[in-house]
Structures are given as structure tokens and as C-alpha cells.
PDB file of N, CA and C in Angstrom:
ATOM      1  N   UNK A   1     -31.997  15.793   1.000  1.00  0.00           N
ATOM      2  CA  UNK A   1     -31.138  14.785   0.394  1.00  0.00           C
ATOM      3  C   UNK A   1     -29.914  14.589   1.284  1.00  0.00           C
ATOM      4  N   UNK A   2     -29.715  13.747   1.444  1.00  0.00           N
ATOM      5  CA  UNK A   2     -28.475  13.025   2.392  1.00  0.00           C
ATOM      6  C   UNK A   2     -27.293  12.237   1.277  1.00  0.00           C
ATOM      7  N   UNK A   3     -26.374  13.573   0.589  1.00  0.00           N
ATOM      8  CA  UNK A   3     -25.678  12.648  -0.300  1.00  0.00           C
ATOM      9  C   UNK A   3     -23.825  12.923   0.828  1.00  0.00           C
ATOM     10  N   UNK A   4     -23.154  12.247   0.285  1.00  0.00           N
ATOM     11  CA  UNK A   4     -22.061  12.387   0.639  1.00  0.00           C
ATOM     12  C   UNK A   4     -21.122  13.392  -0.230  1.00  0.00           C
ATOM     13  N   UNK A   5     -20.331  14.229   0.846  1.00  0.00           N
ATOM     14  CA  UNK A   5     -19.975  15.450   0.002  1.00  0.00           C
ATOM     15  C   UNK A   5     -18.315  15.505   0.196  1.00  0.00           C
ATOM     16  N   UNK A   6     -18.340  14.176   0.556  1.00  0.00           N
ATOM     17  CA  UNK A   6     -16.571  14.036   1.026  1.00  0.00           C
ATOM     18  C   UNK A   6     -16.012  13.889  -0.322  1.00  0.00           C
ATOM     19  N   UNK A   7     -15.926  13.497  -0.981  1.00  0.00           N
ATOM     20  CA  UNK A   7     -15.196  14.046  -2.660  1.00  0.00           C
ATOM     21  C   UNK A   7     -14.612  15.022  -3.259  1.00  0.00           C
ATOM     22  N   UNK A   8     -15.854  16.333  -2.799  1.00  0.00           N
ATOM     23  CA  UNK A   8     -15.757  17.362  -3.287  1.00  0.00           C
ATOM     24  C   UNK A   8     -14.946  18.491  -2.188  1.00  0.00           C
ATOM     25  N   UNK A   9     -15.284  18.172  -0.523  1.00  0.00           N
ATOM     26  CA  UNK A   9     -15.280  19.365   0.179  1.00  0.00           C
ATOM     27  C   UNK A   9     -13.380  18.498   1.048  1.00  0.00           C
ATOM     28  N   UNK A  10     -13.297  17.177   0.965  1.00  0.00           N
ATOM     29  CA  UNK A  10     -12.076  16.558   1.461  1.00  0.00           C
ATOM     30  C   UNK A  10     -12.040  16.397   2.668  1.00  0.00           C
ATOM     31  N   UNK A  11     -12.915  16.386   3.156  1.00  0.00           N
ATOM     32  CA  UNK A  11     -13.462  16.035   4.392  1.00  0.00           C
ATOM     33  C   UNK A  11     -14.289  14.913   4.744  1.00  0.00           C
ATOM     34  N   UNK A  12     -13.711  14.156   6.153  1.00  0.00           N
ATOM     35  CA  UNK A  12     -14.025  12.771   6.043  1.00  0.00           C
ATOM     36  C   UNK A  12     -15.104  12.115   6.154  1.00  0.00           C
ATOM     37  N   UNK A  13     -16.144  11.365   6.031  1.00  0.00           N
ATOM     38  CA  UNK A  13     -17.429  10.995   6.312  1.00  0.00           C
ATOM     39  C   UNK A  13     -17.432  10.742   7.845  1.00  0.00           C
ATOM     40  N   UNK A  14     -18.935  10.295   8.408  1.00  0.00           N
ATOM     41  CA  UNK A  14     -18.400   9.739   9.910  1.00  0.00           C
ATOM     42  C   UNK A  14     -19.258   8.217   9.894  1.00  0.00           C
ATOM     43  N   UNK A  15     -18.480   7.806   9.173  1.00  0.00           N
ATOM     44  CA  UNK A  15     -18.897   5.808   8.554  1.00  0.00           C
ATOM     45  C   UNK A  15     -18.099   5.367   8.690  1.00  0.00           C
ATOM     46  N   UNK A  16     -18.014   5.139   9.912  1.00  0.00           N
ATOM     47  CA  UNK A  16     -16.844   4.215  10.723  1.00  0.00           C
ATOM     48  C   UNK A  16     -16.359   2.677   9.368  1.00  0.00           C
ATOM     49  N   UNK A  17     -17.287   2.382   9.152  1.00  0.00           N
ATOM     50  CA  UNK A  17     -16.990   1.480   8.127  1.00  0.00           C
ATOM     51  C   UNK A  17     -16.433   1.777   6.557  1.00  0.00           C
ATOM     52  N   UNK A  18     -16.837   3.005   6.442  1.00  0.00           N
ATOM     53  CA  UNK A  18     -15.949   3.328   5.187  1.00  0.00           C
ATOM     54  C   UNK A  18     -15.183   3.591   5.309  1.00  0.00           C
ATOM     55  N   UNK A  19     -14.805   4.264   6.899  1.00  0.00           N
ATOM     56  CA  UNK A  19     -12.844   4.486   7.063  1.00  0.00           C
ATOM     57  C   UNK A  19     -12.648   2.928   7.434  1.00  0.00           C
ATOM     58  N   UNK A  20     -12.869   2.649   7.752  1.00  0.00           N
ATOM     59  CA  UNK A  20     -12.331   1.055   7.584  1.00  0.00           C
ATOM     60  C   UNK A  20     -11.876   0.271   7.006  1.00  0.00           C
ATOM     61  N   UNK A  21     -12.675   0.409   5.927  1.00  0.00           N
ATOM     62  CA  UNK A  21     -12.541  -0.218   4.518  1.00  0.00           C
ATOM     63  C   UNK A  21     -11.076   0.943   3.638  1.00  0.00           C
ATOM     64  N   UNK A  22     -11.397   1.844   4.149  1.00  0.00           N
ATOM     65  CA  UNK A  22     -10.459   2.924   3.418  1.00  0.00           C
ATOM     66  C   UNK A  22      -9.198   2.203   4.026  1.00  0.00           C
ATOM     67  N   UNK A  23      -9.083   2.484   5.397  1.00  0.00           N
ATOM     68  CA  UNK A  23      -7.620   1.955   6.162  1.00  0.00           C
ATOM     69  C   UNK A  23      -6.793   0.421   5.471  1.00  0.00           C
ATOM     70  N   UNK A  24      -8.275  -0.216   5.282  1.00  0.00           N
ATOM     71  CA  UNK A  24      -7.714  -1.662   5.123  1.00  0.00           C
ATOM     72  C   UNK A  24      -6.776  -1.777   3.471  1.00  0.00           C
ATOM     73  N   UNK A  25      -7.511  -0.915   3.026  1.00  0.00           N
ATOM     74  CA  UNK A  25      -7.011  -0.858   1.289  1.00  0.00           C
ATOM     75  C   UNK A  25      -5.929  -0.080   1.217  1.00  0.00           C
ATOM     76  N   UNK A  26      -5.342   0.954   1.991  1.00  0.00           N
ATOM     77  CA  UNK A  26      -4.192   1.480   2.516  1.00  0.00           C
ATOM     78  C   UNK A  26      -3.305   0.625   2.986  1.00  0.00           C
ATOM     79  N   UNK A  27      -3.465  -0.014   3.771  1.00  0.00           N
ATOM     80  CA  UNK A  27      -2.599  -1.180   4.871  1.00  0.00           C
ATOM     81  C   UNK A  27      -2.440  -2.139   3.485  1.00  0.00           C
ATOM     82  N   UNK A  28      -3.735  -2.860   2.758  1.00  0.00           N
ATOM     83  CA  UNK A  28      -2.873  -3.615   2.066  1.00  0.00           C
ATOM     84  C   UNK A  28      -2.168  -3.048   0.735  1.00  0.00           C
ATOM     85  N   UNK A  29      -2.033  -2.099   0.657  1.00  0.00           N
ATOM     86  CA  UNK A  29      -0.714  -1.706  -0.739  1.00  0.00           C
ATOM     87  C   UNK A  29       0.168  -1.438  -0.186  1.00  0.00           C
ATOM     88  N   UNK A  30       0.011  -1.326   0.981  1.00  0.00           N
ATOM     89  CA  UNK A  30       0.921  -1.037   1.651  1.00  0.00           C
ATOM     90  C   UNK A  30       1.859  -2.438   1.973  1.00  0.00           C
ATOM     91  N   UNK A  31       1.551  -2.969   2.227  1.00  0.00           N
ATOM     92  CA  UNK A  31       1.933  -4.421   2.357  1.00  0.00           C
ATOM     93  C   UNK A  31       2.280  -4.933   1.316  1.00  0.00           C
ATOM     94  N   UNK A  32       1.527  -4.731   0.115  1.00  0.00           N
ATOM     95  CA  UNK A  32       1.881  -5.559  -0.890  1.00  0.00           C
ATOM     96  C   UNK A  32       3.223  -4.622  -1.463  1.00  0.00           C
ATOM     97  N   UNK A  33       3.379  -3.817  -1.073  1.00  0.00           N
ATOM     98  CA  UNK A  33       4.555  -2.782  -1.986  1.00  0.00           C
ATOM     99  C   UNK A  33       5.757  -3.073  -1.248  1.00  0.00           C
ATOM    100  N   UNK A  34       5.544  -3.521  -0.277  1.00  0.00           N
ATOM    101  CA  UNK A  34       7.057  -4.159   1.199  1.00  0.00           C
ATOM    102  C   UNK A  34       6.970  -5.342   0.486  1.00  0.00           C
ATOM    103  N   UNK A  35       6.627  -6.487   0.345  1.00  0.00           N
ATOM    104  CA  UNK A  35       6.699  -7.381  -0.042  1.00  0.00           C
ATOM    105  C   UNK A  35       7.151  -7.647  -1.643  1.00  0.00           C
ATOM    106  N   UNK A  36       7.146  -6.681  -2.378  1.00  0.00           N
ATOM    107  CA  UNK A  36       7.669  -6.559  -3.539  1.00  0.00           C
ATOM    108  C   UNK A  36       8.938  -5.957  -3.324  1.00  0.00           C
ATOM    109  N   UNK A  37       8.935  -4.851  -2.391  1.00  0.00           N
ATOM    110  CA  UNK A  37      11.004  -4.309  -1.972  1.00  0.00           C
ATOM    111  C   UNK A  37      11.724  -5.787  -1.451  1.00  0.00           C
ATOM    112  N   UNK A  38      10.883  -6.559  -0.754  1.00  0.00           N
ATOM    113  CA  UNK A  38      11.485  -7.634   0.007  1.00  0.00           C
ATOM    114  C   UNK A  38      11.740  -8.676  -1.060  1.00  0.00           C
ATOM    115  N   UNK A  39      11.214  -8.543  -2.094  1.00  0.00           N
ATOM    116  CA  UNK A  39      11.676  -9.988  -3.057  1.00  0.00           C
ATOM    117  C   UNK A  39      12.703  -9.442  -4.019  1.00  0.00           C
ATOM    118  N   UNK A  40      12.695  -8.044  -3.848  1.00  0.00           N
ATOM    119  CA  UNK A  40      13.588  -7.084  -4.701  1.00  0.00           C
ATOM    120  C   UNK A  40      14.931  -7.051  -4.106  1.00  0.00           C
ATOM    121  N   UNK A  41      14.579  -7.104  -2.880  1.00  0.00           N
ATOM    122  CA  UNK A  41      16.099  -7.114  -1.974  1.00  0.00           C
ATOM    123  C   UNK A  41      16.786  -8.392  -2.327  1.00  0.00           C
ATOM    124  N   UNK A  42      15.565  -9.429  -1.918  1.00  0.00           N
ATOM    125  CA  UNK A  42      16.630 -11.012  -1.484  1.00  0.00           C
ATOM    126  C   UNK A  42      17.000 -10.909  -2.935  1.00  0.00           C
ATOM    127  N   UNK A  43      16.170 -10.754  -4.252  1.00  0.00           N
ATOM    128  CA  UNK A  43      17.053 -10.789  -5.690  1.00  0.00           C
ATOM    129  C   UNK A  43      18.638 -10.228  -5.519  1.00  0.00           C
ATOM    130  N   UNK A  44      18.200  -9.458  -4.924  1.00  0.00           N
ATOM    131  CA  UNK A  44      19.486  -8.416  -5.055  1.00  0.00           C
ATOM    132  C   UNK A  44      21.155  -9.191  -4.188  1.00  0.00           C
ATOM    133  N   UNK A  45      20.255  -9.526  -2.867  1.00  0.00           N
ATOM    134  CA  UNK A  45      21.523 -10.146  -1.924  1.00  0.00           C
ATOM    135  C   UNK A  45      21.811 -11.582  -2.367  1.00  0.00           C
ATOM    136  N   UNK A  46      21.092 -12.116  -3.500  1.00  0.00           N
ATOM    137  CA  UNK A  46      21.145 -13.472  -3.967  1.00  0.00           C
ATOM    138  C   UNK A  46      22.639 -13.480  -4.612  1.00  0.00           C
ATOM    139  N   UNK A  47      22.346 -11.965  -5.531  1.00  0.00           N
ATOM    140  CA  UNK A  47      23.000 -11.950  -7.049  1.00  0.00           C
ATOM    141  C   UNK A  47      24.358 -11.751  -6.505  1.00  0.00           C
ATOM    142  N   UNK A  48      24.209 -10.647  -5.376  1.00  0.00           N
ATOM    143  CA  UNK A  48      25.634 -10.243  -5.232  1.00  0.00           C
ATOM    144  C   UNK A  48      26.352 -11.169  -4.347  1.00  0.00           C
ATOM    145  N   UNK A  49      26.063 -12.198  -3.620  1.00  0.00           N
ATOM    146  CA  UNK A  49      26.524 -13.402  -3.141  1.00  0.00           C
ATOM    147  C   UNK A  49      27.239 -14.517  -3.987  1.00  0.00           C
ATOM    148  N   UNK A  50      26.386 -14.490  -5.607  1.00  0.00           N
ATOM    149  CA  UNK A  50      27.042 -15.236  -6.519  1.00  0.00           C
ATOM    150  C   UNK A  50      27.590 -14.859  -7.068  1.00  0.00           C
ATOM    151  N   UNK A  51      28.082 -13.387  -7.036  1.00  0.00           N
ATOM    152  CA  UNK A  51      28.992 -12.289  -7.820  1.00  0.00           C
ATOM    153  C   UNK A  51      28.630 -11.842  -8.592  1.00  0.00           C
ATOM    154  N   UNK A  52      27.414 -12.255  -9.553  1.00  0.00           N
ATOM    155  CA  UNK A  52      27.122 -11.291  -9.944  1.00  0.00           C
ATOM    156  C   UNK A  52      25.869  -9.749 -10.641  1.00  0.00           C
ATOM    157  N   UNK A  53      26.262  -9.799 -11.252  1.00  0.00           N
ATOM    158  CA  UNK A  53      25.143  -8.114 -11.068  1.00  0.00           C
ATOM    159  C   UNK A  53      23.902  -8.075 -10.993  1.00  0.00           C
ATOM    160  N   UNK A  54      23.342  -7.483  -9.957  1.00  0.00           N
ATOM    161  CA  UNK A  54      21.863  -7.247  -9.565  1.00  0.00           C
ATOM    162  C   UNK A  54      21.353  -5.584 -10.498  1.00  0.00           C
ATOM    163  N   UNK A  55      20.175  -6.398 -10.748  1.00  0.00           N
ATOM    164  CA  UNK A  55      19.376  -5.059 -11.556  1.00  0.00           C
ATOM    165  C   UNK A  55      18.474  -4.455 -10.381  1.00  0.00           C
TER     166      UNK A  55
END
């Protein structure tokens, strides 16, 4: 039987395409979580430009 035992033992497969797919889903939360600080910021430098208080 040829099952995959990376789950259990934490050790990586050698499926170039499933680290791939792994990287890409990393990279994008990754991205999407900057892009949520970045709309969090400009809120922020908006508020305190008009005086007043940023949450």
C-alpha cells in the first residue's frame, strides 16, 4: 500500500505539486491578511487626518 504518512509522522511528501499547492495557500493568506492591515491602516491614517478617533 502506498498511502501518505505525512499527517501522522510531519514529514513532507516528495509531490512537488502538493508543496505547491501548499506554498500557494500560504502565500495567499498571507496576502490576504496584508491587505486587510493595509485597509486597517489607511482607516486609521484617514481618521486621524480628520481628527478624529480611529478604532
Amino acid at each position: 500500500m502506498n498511502e501518505d504518512k505525512s499527517e501522522t509522522t510531519g514529514q513532507r511528501t516528495d509531490d512537488p505539486m502538493l508543496d505547491h499547492a501548499c506554498t500557494m495557500r500560504i502565500a495567499l493568506a498571507i496576502a490576504r491578511r496584508q491587505n486587510e492591515l493595509d485597509l486597517r491602516l489607511h482607516r486609521i491614517e484617514q481618521a486621524l487626518k480628520l481628527g478624529g478617533h480611529a478604532e
